[in-house]
Protein backbone atom coordinates (compact mmCIF):
# COMPACT_ATOMS: atom_id res chain seq x y z
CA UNK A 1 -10.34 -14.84 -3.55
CA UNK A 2 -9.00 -11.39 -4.49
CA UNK A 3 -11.01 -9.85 -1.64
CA UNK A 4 -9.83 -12.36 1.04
CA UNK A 5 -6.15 -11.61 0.27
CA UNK A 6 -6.88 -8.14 0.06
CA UNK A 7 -8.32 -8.17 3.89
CA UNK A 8 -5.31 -10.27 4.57
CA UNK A 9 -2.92 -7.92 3.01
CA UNK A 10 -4.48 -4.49 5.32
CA UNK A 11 -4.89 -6.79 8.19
CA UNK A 12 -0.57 -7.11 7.94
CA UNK A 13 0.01 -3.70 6.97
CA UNK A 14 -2.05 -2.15 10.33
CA UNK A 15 -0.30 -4.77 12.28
CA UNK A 16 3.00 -3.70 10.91
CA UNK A 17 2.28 0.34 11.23
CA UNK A 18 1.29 -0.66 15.11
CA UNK A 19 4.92 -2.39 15.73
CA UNK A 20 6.57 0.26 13.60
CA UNK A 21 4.79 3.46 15.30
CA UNK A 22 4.72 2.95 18.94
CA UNK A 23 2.05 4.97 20.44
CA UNK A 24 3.38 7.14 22.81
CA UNK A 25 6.08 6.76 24.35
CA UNK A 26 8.75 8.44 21.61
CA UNK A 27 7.26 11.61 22.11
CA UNK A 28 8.16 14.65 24.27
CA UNK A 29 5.50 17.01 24.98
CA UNK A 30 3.17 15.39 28.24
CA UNK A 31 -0.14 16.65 26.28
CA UNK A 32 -2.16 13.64 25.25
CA UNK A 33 -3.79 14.77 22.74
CA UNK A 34 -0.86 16.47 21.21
CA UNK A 35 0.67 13.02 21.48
CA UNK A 36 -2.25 11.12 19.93
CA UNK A 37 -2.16 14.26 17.09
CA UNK A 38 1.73 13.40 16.66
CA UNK A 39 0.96 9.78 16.19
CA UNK A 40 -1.71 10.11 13.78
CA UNK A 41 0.16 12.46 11.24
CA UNK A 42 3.27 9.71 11.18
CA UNK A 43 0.95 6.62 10.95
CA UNK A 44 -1.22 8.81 8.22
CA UNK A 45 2.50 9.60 6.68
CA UNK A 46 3.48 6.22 6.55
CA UNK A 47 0.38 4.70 5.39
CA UNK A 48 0.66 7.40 2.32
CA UNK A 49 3.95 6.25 1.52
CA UNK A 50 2.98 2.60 1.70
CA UNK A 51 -0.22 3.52 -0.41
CA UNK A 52 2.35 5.52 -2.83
CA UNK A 53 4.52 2.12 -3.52
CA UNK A 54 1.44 0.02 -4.10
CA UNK A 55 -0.12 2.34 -6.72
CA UNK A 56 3.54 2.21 -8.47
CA UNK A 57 3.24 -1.32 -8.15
CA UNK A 58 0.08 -1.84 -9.28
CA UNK A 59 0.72 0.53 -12.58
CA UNK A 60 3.66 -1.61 -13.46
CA UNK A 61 1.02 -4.55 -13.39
CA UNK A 62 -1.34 -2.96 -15.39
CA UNK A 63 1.49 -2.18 -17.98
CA UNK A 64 2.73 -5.44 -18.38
CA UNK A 65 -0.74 -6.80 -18.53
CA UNK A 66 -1.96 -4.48 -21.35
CA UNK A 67 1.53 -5.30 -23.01
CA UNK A 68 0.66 -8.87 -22.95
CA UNK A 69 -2.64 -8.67 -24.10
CA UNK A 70 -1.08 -6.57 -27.27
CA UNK A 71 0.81 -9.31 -27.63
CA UNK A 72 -1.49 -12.18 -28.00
CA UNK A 73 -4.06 -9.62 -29.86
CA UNK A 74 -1.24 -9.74 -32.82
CA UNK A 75 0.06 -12.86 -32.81
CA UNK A 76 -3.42 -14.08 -32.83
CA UNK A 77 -4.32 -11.55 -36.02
CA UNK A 78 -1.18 -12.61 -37.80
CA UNK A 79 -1.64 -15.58 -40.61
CA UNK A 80 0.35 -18.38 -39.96
């Protein structure tokens, strides 16, 4: 289950970064593969910020998680 919503979740965020970045049609220079270059650093910026956010997100997760499990570890241990 964890891997399907996974796929589901990158399957949004490359449709997303495709409405977000058009190809090539914002930039100036006529060189196509100066265009394609120019394209690939912002989706590759983007994608690193995106990635950035997640792995804060994720952290804050894993925090609350091992905080819980503290939790339940001593009340648990503690005589009633």
């Amino acid at each position: 289950m964890r891997l399907t919503s996974a796929l589901k979740i990158s399957q949004y965020l490359l449709k997303t970064v495709q409405l977000v970045l058009p190809p090539f049609c914002c930039n100036t220079s006529s060189d196509p593969s100066s265009m394609k270059r120019q394209y690939q650093q912002r989706k590759h910026a983007m994608l690193s910020i995106w990635r950035d956010g997640v792995e804060r997100q994720l952290a804050a997760l894993n925090a609350a998680i091992d905080m819980l499990e503290q939790q339940i570890n001593r009340e648990s241990h503690q005589p009633d």
